[in-house]
N, C-alpha and C. Protein backbone atom coordinates (compact mmCIF):
# COMPACT_ATOMS: atom_id res chain seq x y z
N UNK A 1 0.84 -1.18 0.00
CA UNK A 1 0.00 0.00 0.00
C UNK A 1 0.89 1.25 0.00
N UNK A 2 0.67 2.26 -0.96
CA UNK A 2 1.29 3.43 -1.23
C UNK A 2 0.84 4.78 -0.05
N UNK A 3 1.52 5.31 0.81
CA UNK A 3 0.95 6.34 1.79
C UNK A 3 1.87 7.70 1.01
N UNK A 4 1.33 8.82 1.29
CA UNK A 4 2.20 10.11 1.40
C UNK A 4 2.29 10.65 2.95
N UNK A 5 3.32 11.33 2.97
CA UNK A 5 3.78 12.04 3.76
C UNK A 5 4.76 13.23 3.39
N UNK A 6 4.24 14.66 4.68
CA UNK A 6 5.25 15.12 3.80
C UNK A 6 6.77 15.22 4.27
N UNK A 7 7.53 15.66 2.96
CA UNK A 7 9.34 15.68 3.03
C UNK A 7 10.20 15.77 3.83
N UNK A 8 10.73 15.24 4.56
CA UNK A 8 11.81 15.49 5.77
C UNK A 8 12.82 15.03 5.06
N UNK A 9 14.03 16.15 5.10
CA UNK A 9 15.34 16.08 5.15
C UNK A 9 16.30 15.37 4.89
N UNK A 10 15.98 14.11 5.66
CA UNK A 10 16.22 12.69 6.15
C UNK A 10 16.05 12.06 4.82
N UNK A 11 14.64 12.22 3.89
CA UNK A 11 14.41 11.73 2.46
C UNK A 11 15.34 11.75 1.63
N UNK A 12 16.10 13.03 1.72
CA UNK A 12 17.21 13.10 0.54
C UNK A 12 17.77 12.48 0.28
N UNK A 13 18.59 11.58 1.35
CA UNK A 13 19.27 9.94 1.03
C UNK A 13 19.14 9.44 -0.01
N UNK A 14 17.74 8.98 -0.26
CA UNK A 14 17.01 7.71 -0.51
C UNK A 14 16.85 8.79 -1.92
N UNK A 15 16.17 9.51 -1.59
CA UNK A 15 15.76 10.17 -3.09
C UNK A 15 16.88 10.08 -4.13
N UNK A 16 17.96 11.28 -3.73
CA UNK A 16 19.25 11.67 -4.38
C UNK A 16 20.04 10.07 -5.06
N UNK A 17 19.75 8.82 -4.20
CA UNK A 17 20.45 7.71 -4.69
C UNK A 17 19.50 7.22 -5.99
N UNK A 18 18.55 7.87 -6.34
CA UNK A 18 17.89 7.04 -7.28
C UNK A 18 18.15 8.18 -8.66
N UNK A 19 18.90 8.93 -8.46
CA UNK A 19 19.64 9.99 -9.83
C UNK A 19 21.04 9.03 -10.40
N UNK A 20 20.65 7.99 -11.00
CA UNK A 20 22.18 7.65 -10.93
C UNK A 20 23.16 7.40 -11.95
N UNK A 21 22.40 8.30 -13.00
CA UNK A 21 23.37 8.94 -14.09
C UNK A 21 22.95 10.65 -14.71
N UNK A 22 23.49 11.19 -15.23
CA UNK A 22 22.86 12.62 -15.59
C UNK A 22 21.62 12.88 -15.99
N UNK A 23 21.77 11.52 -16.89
CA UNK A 23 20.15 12.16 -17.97
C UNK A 23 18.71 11.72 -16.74
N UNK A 24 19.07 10.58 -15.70
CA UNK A 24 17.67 10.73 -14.86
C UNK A 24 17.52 12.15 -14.15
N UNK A 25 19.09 12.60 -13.74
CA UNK A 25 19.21 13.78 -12.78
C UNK A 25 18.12 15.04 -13.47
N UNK A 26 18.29 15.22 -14.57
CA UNK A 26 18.26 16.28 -15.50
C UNK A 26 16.96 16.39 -16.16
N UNK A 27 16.04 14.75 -16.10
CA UNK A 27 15.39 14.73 -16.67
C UNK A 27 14.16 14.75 -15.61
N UNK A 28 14.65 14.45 -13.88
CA UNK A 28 14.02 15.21 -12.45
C UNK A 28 13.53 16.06 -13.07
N UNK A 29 14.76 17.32 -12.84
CA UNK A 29 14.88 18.07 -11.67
C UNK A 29 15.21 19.47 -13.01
N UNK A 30 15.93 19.34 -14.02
CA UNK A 30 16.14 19.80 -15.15
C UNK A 30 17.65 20.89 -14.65
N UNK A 31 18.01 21.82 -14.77
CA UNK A 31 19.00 22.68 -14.00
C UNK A 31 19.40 23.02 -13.16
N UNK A 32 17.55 22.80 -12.69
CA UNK A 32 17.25 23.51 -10.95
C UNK A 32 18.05 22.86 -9.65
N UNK A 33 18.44 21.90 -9.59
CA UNK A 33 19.65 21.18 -8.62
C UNK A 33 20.96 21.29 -9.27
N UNK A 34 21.19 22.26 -9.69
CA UNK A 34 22.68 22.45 -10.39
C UNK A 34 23.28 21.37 -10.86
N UNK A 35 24.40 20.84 -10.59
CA UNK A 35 24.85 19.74 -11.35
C UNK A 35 25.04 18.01 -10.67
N UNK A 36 25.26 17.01 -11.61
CA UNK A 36 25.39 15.74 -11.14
C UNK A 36 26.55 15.99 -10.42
N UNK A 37 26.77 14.76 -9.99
CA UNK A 37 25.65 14.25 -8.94
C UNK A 37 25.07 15.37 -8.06
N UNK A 38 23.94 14.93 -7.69
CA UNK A 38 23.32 15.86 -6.38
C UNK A 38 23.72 15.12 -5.30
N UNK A 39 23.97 15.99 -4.27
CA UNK A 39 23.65 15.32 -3.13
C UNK A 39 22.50 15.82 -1.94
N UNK A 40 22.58 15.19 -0.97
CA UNK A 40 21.40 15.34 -0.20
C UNK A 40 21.24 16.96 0.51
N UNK A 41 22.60 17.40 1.11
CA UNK A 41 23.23 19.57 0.97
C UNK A 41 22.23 19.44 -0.04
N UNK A 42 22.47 19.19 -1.24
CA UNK A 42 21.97 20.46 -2.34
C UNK A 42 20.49 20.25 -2.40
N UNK A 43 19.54 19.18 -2.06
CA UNK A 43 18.14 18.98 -2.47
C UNK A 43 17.67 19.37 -1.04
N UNK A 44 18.48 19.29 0.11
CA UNK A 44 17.53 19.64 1.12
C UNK A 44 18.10 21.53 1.51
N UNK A 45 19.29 21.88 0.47
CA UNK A 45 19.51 23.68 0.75
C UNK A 45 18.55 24.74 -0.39
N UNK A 46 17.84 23.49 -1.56
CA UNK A 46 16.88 23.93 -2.23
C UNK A 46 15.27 23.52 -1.66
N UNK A 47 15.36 22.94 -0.74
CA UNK A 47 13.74 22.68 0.04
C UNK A 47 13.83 23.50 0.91
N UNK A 48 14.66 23.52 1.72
CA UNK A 48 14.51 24.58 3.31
C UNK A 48 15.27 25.68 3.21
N UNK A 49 16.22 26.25 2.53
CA UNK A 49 16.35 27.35 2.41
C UNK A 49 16.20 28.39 1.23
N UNK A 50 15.95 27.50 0.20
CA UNK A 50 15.25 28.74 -1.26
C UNK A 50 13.81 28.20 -1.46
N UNK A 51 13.16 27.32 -0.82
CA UNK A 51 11.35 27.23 -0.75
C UNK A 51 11.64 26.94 -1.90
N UNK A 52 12.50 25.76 -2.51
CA UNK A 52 11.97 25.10 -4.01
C UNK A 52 11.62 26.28 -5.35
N UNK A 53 12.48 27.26 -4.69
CA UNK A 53 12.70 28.37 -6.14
C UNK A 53 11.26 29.29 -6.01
N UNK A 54 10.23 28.89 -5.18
CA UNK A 54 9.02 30.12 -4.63
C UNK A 54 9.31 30.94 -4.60
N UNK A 55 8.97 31.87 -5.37
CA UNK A 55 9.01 33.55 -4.56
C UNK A 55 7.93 33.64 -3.20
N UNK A 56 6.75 32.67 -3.29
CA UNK A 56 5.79 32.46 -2.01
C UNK A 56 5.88 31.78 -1.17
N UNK A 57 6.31 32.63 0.47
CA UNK A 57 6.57 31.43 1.36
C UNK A 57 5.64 30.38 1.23
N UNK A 58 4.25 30.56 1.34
CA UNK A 58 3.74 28.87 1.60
C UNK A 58 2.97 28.79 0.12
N UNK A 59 4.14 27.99 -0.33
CA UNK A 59 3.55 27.50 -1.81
C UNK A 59 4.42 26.72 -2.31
N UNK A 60 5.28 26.03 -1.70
CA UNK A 60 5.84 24.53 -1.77
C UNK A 60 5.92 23.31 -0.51
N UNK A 61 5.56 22.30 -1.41
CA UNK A 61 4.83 21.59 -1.14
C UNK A 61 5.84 19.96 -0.90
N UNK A 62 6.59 19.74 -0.71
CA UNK A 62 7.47 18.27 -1.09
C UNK A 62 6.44 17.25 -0.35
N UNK A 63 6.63 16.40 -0.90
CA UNK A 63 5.99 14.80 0.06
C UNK A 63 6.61 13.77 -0.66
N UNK A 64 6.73 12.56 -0.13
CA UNK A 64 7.35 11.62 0.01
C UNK A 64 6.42 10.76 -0.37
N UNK A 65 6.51 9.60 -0.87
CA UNK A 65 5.32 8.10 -0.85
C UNK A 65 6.41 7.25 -0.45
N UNK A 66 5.94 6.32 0.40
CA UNK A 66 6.38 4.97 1.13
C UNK A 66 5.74 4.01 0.94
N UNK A 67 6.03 2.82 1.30
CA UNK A 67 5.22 1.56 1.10
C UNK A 67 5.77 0.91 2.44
N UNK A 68 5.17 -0.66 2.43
CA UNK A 68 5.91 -1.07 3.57
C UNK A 68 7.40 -1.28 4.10
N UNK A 69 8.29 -1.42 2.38
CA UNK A 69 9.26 -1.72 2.45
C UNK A 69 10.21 -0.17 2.57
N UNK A 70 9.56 0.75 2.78
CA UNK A 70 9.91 2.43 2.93
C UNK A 70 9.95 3.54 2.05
N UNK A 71 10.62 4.48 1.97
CA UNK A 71 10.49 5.49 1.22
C UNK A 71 10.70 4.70 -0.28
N UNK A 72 10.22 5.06 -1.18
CA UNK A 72 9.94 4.74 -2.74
C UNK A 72 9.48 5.65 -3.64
N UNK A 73 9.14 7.01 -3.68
CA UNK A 73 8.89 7.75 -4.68
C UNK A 73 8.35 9.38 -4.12
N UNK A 74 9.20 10.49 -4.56
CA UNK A 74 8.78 11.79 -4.42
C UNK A 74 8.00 12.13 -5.51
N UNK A 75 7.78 13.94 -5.11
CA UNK A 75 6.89 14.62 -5.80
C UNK A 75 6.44 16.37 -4.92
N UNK A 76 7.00 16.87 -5.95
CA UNK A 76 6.12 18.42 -5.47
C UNK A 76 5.12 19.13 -5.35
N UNK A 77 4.48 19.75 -4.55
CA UNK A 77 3.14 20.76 -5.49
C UNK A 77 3.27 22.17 -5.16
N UNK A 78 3.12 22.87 -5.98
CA UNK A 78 2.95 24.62 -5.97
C UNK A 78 1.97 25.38 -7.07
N UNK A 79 1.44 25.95 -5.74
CA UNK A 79 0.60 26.96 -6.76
C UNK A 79 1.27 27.18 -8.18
N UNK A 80 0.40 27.60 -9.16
CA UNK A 80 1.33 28.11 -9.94
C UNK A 80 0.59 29.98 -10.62
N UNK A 81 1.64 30.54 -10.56
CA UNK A 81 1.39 32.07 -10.81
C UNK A 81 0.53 32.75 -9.86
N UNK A 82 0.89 32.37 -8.19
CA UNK A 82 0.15 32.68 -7.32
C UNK A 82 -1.42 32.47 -7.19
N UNK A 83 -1.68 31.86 -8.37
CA UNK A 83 -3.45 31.48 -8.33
C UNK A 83 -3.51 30.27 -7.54
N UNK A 84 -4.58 30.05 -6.20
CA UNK A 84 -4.42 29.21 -5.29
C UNK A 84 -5.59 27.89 -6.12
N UNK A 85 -6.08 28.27 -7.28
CA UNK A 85 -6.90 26.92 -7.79
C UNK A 85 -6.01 26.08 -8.87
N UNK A 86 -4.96 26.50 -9.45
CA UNK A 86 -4.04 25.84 -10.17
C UNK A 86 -2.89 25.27 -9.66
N UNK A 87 -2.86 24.11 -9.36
CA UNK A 87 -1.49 23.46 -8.91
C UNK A 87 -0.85 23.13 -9.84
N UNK A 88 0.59 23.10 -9.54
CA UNK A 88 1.60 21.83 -10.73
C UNK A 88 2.08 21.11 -9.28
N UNK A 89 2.26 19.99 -10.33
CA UNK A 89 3.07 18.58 -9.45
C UNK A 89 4.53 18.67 -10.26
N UNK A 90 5.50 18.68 -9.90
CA UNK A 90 6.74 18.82 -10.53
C UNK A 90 8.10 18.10 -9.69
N UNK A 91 8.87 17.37 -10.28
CA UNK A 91 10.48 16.57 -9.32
C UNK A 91 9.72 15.49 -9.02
N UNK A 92 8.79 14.76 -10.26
CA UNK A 92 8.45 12.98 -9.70
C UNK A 92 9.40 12.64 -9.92
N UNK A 93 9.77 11.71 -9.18
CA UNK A 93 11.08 10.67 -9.22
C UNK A 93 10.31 8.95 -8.21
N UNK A 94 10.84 8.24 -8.94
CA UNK A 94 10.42 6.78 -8.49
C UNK A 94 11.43 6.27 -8.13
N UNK A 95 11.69 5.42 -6.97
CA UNK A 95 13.08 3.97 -6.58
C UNK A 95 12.81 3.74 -7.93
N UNK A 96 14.41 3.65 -8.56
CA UNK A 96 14.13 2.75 -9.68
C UNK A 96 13.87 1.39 -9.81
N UNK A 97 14.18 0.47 -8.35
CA UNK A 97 13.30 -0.50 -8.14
C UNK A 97 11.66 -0.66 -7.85
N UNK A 98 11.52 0.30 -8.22
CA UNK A 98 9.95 0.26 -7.99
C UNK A 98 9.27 0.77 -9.63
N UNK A 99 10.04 1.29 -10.63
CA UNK A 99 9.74 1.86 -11.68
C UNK A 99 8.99 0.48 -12.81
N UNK A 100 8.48 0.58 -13.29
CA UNK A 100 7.19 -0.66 -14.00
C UNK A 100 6.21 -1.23 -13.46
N UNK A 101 6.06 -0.94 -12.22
CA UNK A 101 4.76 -1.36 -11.68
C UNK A 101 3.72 -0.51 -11.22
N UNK A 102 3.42 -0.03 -11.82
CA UNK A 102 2.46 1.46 -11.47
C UNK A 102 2.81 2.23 -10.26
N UNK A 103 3.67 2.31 -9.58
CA UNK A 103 4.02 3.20 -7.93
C UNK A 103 3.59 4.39 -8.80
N UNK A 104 4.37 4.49 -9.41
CA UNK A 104 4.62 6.11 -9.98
C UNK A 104 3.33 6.75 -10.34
N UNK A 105 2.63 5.58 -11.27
CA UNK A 105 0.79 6.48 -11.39
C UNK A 105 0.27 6.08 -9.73
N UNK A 106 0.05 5.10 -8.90
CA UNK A 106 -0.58 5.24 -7.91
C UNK A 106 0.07 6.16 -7.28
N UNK A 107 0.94 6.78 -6.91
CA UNK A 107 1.72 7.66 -6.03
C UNK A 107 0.97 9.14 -6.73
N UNK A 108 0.86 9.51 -8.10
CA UNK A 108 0.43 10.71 -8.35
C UNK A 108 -1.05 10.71 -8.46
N UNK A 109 -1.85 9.83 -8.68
CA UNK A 109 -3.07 9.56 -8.14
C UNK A 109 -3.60 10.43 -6.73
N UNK A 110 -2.54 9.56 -5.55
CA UNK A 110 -2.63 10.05 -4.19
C UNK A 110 -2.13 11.52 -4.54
N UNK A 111 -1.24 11.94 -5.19
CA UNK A 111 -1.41 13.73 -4.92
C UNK A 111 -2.37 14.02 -5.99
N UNK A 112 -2.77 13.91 -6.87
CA UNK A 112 -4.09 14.08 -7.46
C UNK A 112 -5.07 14.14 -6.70
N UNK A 113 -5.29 13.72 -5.42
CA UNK A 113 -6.37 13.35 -4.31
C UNK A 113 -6.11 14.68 -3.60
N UNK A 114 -4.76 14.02 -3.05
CA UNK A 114 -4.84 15.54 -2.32
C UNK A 114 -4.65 16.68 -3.01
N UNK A 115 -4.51 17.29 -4.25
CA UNK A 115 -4.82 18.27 -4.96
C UNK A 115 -6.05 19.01 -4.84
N UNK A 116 -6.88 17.90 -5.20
CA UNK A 116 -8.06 18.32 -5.86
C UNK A 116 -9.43 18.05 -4.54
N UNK A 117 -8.94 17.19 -3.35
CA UNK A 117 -9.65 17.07 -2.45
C UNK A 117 -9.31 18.35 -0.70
N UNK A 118 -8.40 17.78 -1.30
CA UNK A 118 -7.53 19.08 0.31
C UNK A 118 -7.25 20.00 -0.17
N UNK A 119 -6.61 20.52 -1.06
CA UNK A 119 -6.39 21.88 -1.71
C UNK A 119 -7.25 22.51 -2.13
N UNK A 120 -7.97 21.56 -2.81
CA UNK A 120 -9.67 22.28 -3.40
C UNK A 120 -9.20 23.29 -4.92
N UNK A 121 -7.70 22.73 -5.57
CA UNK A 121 -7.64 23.37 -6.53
C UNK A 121 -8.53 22.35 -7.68
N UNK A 122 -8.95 23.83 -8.85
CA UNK A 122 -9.66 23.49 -10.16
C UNK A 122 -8.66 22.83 -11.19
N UNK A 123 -7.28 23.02 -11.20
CA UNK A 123 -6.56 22.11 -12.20
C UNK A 123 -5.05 21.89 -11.91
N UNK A 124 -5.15 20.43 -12.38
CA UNK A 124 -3.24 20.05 -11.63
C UNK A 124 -2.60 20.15 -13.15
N UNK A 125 -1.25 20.74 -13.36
CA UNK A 125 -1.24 20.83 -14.40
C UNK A 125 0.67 19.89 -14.12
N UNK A 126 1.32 19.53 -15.09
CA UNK A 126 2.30 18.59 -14.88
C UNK A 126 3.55 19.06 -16.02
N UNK A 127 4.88 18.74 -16.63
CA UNK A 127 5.42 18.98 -17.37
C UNK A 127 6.31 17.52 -17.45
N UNK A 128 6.41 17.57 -18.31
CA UNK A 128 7.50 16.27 -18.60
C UNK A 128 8.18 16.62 -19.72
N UNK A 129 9.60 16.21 -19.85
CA UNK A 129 10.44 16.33 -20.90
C UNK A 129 9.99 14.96 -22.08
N UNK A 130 10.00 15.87 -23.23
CA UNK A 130 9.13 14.82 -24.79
C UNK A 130 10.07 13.87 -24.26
N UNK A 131 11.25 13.52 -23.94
CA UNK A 131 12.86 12.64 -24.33
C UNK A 131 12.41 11.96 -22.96
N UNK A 132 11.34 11.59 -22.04
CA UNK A 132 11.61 11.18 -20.48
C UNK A 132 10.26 10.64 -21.35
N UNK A 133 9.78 9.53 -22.32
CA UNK A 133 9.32 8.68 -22.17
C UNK A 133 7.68 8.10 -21.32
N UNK A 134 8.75 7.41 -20.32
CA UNK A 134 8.60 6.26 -19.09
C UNK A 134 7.45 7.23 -18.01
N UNK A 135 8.32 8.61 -18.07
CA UNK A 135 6.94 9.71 -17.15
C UNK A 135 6.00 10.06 -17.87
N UNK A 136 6.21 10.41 -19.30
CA UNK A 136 5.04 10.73 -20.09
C UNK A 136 3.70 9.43 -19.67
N UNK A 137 4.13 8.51 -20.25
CA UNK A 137 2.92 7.35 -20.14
C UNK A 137 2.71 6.84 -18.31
N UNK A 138 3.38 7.29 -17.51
CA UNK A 138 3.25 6.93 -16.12
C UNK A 138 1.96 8.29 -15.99
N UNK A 139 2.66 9.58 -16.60
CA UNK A 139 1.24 10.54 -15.94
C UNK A 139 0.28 10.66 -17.07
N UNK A 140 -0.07 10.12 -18.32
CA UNK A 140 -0.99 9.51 -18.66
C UNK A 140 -1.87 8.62 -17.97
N UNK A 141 -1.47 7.64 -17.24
CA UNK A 141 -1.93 7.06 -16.73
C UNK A 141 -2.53 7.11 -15.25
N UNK A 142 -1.88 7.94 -15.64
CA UNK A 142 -2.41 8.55 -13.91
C UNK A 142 -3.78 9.75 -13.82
N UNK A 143 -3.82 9.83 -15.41
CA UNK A 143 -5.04 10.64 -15.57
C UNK A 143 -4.75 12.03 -16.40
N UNK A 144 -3.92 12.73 -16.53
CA UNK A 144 -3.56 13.55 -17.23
C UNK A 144 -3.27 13.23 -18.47
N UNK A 145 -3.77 14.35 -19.30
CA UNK A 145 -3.55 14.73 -20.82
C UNK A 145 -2.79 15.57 -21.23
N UNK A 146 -2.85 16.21 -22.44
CA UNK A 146 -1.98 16.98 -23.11
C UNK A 146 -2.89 18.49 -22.92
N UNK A 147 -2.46 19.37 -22.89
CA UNK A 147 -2.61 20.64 -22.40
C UNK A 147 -3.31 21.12 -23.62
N UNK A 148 -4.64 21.85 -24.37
CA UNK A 148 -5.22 22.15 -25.29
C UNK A 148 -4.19 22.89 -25.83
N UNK A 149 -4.09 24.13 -25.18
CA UNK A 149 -3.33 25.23 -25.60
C UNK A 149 -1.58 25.14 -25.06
N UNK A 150 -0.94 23.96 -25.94
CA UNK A 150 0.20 23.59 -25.66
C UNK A 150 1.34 24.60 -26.35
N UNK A 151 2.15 25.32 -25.25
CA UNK A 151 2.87 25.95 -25.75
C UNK A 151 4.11 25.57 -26.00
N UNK A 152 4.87 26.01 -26.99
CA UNK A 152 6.06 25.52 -27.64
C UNK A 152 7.18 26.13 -26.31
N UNK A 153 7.56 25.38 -25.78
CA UNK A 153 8.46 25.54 -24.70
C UNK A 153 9.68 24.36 -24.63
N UNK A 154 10.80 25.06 -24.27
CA UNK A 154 12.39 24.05 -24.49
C UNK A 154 12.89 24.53 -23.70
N UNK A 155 13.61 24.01 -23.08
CA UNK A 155 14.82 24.38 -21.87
C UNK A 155 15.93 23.75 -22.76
N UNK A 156 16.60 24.94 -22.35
CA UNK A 156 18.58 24.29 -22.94
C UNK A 156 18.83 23.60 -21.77
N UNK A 157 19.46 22.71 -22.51
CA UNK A 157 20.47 21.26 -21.45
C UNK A 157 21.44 20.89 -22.15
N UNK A 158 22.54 21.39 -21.58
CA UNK A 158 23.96 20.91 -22.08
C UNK A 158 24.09 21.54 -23.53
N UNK A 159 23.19 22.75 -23.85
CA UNK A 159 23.46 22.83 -25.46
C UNK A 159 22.19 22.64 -26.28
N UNK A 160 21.52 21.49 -25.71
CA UNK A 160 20.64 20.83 -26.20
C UNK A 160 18.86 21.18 -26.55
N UNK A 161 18.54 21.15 -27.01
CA UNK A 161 16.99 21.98 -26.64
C UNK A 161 15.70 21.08 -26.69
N UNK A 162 15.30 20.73 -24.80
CA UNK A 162 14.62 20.11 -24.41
C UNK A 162 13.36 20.25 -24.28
N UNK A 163 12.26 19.81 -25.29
CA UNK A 163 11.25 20.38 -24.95
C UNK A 163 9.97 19.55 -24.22
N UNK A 164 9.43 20.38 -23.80
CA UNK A 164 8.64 20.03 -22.69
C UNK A 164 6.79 20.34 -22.71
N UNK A 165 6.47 18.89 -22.26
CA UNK A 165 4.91 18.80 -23.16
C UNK A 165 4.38 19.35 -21.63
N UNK A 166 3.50 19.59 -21.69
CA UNK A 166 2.61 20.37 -20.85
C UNK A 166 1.43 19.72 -20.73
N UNK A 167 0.56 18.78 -19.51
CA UNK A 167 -0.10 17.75 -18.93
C UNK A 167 -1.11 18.77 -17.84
N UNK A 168 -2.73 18.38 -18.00
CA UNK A 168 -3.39 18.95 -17.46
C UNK A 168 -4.61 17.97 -17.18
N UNK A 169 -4.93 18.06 -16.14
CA UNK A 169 -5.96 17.31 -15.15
C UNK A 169 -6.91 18.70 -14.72
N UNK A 170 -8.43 18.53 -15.08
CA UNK A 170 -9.56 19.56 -14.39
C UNK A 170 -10.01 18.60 -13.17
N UNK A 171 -10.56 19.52 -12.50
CA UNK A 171 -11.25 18.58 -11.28
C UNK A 171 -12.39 17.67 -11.68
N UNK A 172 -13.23 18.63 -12.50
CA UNK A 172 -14.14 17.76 -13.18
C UNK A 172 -13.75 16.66 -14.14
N UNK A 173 -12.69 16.38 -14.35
CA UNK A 173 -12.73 15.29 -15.32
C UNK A 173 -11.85 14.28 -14.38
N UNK A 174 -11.02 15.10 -13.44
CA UNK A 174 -10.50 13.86 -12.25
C UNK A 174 -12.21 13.30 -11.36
N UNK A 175 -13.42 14.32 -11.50
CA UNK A 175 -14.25 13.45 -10.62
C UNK A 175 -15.19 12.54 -11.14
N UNK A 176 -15.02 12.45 -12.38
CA UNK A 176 -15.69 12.10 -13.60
C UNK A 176 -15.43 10.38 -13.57
């Protein structure tokens, strides 16, 4: 059984060991943890002391999912553009021993829940890099689509120009 909780410190361990070549690091977290390797300093001096890149103190969100066998898969949420009915979920990362067996959609499911049940926001909206696959069809499956009004957006990486599909869940069609 998949629980959330939220992020303590202590997580970074476990998290940071499941980056364990560039392109998973990058394909997280994208620039925003500066460079490979991360370590647990740099993901817990970007949670507790820059609020996950917020300009709004309370508008990040980290939590953790566990199972019995323990921590197994993160995930973020923050308002986005200070509007308190639009969330993004952003930095899924799965144990890569846990990656092919749905954790990853049941784990965003459960923040889909609490999104749209405890937050009481109208839409979770998601990003994934086109080149990251394995997350595209994990948050498909988890209920999200492709964004109507998909904007042409790329982040440089290494040179490279990464672009990034844009995933949107309404409440009404998560209660549907």
């Amino acid at each position: 059984m998949i629980r959330l909780r939220p992020y303590k410190p202590s997580d970074a361990k476990s998290i940071v060991s499941w980056c364990k070549d560039e392109k998973t690091f990058l394909q997280w977290g994208g620039d925003h943890f500066g460079t490979f390797p991360i370590s647990e300093d740099t993901m817990n001096h970007k949670y507790l002391r820059e609020n996950g890149d917020c300009i709004e103190e309370d508008n990040f969100y980290p939590f953790t999912a566990f199972d019995d066998e323990g921590i197994a898969g993160h995930f973020i949420i923050r308002y986005l553009h200070g509007d308190n009915k639009i969330l993004r979920l952003g930095w899924v990362i799965v144990d890569d021993t846990k990656r092919g067996h749905k954790f990853g959609q049941n784990m965003l499911r459960l923040g889909l829940k609490y999104a749209f049940e405890i937050m009481q926001a109208d839409v979770v909206t998601i990003g994934v890099f086109e080149n990251n696959i394995s997350a595209y069809k994990c948050y498909l499956s988890a209920g999200f689509h492709r964004s109507k009004d998909q904007p042409n957006v790329t982040e440089n990486i290494h040179g490279e120009s990464w672009k990034i599909i844009e995933l949107e869940l309404s409440k009404k069609e998560y209660m549907s």
